[in-house]
Protein backbone atom coordinates (compact mmCIF):
# COMPACT_ATOMS: atom_id res chain seq x y z
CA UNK A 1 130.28 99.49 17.44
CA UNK A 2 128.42 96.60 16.41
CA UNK A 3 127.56 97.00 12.87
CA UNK A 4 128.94 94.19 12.02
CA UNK A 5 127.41 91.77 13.86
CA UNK A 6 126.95 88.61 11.90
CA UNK A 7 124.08 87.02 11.37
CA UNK A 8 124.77 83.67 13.64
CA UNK A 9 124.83 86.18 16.46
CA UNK A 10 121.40 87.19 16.26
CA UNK A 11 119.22 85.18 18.73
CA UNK A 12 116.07 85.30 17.08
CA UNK A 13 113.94 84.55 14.20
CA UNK A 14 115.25 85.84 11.26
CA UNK A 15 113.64 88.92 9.61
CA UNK A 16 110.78 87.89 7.50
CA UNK A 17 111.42 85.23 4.85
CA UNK A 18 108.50 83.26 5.85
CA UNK A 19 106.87 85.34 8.28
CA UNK A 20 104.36 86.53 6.16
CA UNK A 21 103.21 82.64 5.91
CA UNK A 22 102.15 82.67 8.75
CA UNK A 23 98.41 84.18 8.65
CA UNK A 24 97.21 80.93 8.34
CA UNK A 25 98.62 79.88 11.09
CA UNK A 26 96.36 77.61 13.89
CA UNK A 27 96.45 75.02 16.68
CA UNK A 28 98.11 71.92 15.46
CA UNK A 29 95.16 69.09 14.83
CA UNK A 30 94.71 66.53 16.94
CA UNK A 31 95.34 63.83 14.60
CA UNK A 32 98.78 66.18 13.48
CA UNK A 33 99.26 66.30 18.10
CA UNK A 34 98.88 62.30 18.01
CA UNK A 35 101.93 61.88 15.24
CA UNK A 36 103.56 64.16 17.01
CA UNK A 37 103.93 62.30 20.07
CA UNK A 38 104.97 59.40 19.06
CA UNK A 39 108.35 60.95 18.66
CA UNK A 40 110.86 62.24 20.35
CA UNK A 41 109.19 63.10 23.87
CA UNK A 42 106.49 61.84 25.02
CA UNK A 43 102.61 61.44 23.99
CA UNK A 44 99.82 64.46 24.42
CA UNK A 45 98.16 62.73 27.40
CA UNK A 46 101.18 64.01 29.66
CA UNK A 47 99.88 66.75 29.81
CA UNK A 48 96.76 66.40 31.90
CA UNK A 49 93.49 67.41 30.59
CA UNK A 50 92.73 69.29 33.79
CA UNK A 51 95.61 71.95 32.76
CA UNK A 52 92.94 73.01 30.62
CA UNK A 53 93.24 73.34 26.61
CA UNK A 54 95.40 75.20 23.78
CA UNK A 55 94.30 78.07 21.99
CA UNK A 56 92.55 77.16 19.13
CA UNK A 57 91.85 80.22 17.82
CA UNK A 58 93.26 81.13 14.48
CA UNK A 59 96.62 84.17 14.41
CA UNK A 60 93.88 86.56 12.67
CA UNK A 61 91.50 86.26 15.44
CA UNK A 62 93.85 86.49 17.97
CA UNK A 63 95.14 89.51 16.09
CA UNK A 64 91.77 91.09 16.27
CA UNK A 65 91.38 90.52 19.71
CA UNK A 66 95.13 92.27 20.35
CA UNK A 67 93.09 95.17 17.94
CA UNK A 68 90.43 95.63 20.11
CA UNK A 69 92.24 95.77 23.37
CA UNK A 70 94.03 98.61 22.27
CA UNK A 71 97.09 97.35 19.72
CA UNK A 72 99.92 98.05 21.91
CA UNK A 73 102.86 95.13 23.57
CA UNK A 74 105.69 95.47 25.77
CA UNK A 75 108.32 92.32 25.50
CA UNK A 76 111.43 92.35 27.95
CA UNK A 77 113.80 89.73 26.14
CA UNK A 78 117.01 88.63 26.70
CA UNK A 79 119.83 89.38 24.46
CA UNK A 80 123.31 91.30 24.23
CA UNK A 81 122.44 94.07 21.62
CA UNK A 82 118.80 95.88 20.27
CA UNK A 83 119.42 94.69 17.29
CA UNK A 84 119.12 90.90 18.10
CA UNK A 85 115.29 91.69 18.14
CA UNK A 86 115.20 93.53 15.13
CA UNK A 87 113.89 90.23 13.18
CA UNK A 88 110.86 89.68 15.74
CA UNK A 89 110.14 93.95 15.61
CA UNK A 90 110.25 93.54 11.73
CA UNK A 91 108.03 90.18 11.15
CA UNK A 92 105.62 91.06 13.82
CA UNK A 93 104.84 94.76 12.94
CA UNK A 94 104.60 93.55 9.18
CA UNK A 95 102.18 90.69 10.09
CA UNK A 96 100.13 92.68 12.53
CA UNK A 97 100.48 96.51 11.05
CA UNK A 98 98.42 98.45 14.11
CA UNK A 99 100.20 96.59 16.93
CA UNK A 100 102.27 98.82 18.51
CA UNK A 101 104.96 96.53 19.71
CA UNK A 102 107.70 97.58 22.36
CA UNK A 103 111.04 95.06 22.67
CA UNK A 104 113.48 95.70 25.28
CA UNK A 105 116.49 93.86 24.79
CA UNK A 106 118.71 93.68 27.84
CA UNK A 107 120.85 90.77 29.89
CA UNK A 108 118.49 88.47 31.16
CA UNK A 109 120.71 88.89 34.44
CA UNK A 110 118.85 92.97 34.60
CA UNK A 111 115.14 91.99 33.26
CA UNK A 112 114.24 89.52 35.81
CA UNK A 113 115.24 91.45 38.41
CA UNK A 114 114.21 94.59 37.24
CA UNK A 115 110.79 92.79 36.98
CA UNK A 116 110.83 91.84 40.25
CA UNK A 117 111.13 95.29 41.15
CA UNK A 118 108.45 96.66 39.04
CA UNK A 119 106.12 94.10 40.65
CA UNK A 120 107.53 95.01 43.99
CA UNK A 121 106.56 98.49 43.03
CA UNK A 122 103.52 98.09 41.04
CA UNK A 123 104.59 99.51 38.07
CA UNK A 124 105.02 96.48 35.65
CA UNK A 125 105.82 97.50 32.35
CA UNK A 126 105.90 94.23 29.82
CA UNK A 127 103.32 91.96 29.14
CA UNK A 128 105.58 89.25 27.77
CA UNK A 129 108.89 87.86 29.37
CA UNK A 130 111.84 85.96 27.26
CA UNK A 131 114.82 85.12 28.88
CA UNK A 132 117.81 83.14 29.48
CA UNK A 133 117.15 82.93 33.09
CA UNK A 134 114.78 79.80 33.20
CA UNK A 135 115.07 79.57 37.14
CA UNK A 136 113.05 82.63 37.15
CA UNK A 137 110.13 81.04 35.32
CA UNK A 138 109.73 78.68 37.83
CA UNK A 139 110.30 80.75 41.10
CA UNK A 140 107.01 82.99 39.17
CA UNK A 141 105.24 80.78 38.11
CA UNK A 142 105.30 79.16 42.22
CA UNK A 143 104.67 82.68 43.49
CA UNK A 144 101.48 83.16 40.74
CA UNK A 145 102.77 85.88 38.51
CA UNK A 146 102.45 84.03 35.68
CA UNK A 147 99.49 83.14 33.34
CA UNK A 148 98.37 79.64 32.81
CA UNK A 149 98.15 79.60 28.95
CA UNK A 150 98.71 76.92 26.50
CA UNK A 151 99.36 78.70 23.09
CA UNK A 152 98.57 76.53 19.21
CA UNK A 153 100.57 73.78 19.01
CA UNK A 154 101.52 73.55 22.73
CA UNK A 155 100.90 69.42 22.33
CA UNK A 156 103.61 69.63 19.84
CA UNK A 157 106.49 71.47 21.55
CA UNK A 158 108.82 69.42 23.39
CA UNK A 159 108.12 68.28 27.26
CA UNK A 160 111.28 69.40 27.97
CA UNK A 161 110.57 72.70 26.47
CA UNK A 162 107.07 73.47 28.96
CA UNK A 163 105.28 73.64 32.01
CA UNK A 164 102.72 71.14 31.96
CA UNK A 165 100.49 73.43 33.29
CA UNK A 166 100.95 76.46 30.59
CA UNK A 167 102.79 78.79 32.75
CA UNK A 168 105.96 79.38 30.07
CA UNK A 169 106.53 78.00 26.81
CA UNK A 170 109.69 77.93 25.27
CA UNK A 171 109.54 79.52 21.80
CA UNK A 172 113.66 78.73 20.42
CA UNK A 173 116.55 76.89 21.03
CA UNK A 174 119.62 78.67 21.04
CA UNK A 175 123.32 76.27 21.14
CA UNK A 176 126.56 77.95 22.33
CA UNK A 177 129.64 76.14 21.13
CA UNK A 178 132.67 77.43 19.21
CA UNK A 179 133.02 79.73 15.98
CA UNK A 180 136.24 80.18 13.86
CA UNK A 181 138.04 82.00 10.66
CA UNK A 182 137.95 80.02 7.41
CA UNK A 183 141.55 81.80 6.43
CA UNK A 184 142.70 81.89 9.77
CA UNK A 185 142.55 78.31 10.57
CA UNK A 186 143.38 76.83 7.30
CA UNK A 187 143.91 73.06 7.69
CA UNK A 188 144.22 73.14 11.09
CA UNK A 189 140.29 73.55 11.95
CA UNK A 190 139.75 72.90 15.59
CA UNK A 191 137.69 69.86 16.76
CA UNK A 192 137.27 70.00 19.98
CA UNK A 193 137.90 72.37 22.98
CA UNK A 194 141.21 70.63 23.51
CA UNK A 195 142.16 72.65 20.64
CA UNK A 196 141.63 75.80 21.94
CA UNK A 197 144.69 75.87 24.32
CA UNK A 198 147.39 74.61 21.58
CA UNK A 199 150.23 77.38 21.55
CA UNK A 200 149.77 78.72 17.89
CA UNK A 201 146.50 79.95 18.75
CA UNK A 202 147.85 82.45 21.82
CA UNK A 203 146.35 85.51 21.26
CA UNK A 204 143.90 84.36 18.51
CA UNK A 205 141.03 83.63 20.80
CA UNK A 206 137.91 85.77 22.07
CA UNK A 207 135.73 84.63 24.06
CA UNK A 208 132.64 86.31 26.17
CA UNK A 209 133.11 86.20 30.32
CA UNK A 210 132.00 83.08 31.43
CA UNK A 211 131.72 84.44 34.97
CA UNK A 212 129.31 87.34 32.91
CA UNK A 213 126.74 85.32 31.22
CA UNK A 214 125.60 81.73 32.94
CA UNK A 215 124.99 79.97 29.68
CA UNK A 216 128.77 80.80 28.85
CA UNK A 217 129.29 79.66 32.85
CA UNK A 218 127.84 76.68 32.16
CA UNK A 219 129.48 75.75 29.13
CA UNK A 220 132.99 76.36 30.51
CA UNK A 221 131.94 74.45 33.69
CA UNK A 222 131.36 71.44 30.90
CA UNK A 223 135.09 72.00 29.80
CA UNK A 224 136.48 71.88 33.86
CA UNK A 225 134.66 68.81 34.48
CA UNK A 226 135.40 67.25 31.02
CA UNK A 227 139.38 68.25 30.72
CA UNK A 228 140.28 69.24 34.32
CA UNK A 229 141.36 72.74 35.71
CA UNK A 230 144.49 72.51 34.48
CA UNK A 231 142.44 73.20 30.85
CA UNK A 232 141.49 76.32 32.03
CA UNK A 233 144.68 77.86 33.27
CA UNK A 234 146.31 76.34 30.04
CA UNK A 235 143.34 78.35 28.51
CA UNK A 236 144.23 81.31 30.53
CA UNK A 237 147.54 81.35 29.31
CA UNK A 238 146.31 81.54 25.52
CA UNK A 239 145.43 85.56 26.63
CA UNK A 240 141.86 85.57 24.99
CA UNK A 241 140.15 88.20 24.39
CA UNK A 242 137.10 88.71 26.95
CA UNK A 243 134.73 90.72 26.27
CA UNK A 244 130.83 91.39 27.86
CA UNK A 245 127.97 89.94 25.43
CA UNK A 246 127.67 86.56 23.50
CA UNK A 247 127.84 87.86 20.55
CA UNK A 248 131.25 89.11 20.63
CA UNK A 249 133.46 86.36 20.10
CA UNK A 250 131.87 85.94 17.11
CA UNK A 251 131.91 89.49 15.86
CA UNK A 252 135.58 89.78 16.78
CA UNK A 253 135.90 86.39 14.06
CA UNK A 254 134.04 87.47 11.54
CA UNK A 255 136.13 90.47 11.37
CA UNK A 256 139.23 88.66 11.35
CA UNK A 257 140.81 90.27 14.56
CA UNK A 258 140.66 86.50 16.06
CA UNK A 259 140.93 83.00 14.75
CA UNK A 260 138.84 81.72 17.37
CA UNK A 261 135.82 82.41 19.02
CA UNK A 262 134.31 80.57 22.12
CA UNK A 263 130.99 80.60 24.13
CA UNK A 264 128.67 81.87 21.05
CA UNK A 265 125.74 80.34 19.37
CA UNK A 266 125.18 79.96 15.77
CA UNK A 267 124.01 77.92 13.37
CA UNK A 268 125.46 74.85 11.72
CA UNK A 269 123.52 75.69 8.32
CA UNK A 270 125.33 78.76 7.95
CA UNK A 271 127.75 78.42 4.75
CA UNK A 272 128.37 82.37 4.08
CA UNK A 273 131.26 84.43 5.33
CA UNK A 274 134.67 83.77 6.08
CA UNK A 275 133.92 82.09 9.48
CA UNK A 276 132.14 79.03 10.31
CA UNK A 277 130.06 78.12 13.87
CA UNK A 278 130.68 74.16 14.80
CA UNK A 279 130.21 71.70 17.09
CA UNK A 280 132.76 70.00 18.84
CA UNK A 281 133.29 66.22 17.66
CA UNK A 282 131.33 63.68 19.60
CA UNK A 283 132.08 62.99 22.89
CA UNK A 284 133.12 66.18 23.23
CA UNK A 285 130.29 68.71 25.41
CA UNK A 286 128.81 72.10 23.93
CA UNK A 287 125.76 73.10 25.40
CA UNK A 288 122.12 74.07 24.10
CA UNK A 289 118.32 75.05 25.67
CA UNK A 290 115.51 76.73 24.77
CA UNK A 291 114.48 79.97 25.79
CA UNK A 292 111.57 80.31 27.85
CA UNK A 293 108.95 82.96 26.88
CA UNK A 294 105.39 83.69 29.24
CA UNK A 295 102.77 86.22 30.00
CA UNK A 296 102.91 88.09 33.12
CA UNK A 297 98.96 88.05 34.85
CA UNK A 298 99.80 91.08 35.83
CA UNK A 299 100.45 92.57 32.24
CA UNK A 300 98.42 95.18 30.36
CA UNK A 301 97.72 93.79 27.61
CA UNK A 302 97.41 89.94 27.69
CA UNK A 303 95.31 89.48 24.01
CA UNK A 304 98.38 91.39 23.02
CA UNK A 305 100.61 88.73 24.51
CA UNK A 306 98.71 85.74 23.43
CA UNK A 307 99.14 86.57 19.49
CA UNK A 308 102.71 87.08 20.63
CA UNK A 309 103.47 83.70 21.44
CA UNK A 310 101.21 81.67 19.08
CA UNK A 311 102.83 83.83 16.70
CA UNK A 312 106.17 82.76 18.25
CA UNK A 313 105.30 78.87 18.13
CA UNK A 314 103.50 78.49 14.46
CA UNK A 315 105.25 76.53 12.41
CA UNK A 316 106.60 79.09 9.85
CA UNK A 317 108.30 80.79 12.60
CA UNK A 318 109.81 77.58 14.19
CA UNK A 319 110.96 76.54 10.64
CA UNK A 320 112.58 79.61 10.12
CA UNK A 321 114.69 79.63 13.27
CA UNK A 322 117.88 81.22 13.75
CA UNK A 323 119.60 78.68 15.19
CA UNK A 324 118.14 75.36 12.41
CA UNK A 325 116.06 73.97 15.54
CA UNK A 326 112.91 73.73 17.01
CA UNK A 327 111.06 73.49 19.66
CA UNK A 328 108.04 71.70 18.37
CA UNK A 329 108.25 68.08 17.71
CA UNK A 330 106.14 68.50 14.53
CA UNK A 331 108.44 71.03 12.80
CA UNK A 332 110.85 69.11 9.66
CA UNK A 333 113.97 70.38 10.12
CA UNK A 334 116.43 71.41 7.33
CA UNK A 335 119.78 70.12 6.25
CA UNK A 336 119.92 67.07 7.77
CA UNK A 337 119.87 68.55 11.43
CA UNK A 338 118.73 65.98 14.04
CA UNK A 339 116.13 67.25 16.98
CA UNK A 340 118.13 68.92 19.32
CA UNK A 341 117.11 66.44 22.27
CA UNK A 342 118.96 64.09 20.27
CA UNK A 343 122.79 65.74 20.57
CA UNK A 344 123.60 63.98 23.64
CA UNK A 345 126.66 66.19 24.10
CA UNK A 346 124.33 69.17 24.05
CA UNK A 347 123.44 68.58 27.82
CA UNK A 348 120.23 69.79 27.09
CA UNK A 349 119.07 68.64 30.78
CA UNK A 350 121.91 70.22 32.66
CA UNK A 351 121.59 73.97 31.97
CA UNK A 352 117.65 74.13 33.50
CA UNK A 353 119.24 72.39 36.71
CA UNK A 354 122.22 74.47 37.28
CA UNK A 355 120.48 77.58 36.68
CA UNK A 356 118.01 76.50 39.56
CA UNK A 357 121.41 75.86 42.07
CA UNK A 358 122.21 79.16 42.65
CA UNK A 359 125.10 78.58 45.21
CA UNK A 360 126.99 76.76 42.37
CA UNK A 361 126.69 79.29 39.97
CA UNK A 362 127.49 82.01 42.44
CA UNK A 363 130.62 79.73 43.21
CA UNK A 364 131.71 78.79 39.40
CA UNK A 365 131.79 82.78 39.05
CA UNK A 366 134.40 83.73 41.75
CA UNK A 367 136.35 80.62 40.75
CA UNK A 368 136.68 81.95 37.05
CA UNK A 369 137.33 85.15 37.91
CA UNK A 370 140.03 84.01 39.26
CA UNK A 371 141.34 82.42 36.26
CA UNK A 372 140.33 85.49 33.99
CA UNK A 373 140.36 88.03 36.15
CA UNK A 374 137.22 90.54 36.92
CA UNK A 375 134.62 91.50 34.34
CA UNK A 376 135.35 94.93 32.83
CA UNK A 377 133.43 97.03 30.19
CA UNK A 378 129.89 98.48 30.29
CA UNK A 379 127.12 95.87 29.30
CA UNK A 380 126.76 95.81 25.53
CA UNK A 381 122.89 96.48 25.61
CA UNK A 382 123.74 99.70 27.39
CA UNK A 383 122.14 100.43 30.85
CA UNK A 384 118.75 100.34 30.18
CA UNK A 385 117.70 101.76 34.14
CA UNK A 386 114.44 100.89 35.99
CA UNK A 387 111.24 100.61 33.24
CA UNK A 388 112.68 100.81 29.95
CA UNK A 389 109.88 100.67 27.46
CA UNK A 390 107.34 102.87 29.40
């Protein structure tokens, strides 16, 4: 069924171009940590000293290390299909051949709870957690089930992007906006979302359940408060296509089934295929984070887990994101893109503070539903039960 899924819908590192670069890979230097911080963020002595230091050991040490404690990783990551991961199983395994590395791809919605329950249990399966849900790093990280660890180049990545103290780290930045058919369009490419709910585009729009996925939630509750619920029954009325999973508006596009797709990410780079992902014109919201990634204390294999996310953060990787942005301050970024703390319209502080209220995203759920009716279809990873990955 998904086969075709392009590559804009594939939340990850891309599948090796660079990746074998990356052996030489260390800590950033702390002349290359001072530069750094003079832009965009912040300087490296906001992050007190007491917090304790980044890894300076090189990705070949590490690697040994992850050798000797018995090669093996378990990483429960967010994401709408297995293969989303297949870039991080391919440039991992073929930069650290004897790592036996696990990735479970499932809503983030199911691994943090399913965590909880295998710590309620004690029968923890990964060592490494990546999701969309970034209240949960916080709520663990309070109740001590994370690990205080400040991976290379840690100075360099983003305040924003980090607990001061080295409990998560986010390793990419992932945008959801709006994605549309070359042929379909023609002239009449849409600019903003006040596009969307012209009349010749009825029945030419998919669009993942906002009430499914709380990035998607959150981006349509940009849309109420910027054009008014009278958007979103006008939007409604255009009969799109709903579907479970991010990635599917943009699948159903690329195909050519739909003109329009909304609440996907992509990348603005991207020049192949017969569809295009965009931003809306300025003034106009989309919305963008970055996914948080840490190591569980209680985890089996934390050397394992450390490689993992200096591996993660080195600059080859964060140059060769799948989205064109990075988390790292230090990290040149190609065509022209601009840091992604610098897209105002990106509401880059917004998403970390509604996921934390709860109550309002249990709220902005039932309202859409009402618009849009229920969620229906199984979940696109599959259901994926109690410990995958064991």
């Amino acid at each position: 069924m998904f086969s075709d899924i392009s590559r804009r819908s594939v939340l990850a590192v891309g599948a090796g171009a660079t990746l074998a670069a990356a052996t030489g890979a260390t800590a950033a230097s702390a002349a290359e940590a001072a530069r750094a911080s003079k832009g965009g963020g912040g300087s490296a002595s906001a992050v007190p000293a007491a917090f304790g230091r980044e890894e300076t050991r090189s990705l070949d040490q590490l690697y040994e290390a992850a050798l000797a404690e018995g090669g093996k990783l378990v990483v429960y990551a967010g994401g709408d299909v297995e293969e989303q991961l297949a870039g991080v199983r391919a440039g991992f395994t073929s930069r650290f051949p004897g790592i036996d590395l696990t990735v479970v791809v499932d809503y983030s919605k199911f691994h943090d709870v399913r965590i909880d329950n295998q710590l309620a249990t004690g029968t923890l399966i990964p060592d490494v957690v990546q999701l969309q849900t970034l209240q949960d790093f916080t709520r663990w990280a309070r109740k001590g089930e994370l690990l205080r660890y400040k991976p290379a180049g840690f100075t360099a990545v983003h305040p924003k992007f980090k607990a001061p103290e080295g409990s998560w780290t986010a390793v990419m930045v992932v945008a959801f906006s709006f994605v549309y058919g070359l042929e379909a369009v023609g002239s009449g490419v849409p600019r903003t979302p006040l596009d969307f709910v012209d009349p010749r585009w009825k029945g030419a729009i998919a669009s993942s359940y906002p009430h499914d996925d709380d990035a998607v939630l959150y981006l349509f509750s940009l849309y109420a408060q910027k054009y008014g619920w009278g958007w979103v029954e006008k939007f409604a009325q255009q009969q799109p296509e709903f579907a479970r999973g991010s990635h599917t508006a943009d699948v159903a596009v690329g195909a050519g089934r739909k003109s329009i797709g909304v609440g996907t990410a992509g990348n603005l780079l991207a020049d192949g295929g017969a569809s295009r992902w965009a931003l809306p014109t300025r003034g106009h919201p989309f919305m963008a984070w970055a996914q948080r990634a840490a190591i569980l204390k209680q985890g089996a294999h934390p050397a394992a887990a450390k490689l993992y996310l200096n591996w993660m953060l080195s600059p080859e990787l964060q140059q060769a994101s799948y989205s064109g942005w990075s988390v790292r301050r230090d990290v040149r970024l190609k065509g022209g893109l601009r840091p992604i703390w610098e897209y105002e319209d990106a509401n880059l502080d917004g998403f970390p503070a509604f996921m934390e209220d709860r109550a309002k995203v249990e709220q902005l759920k039932q309202t859409f539903a009402l618009y849009f009716g229920e969620v229906e279809g199984a979940p696109s990873p599959g259901r994926l039960g109690l410990h995958p990955g064991r």
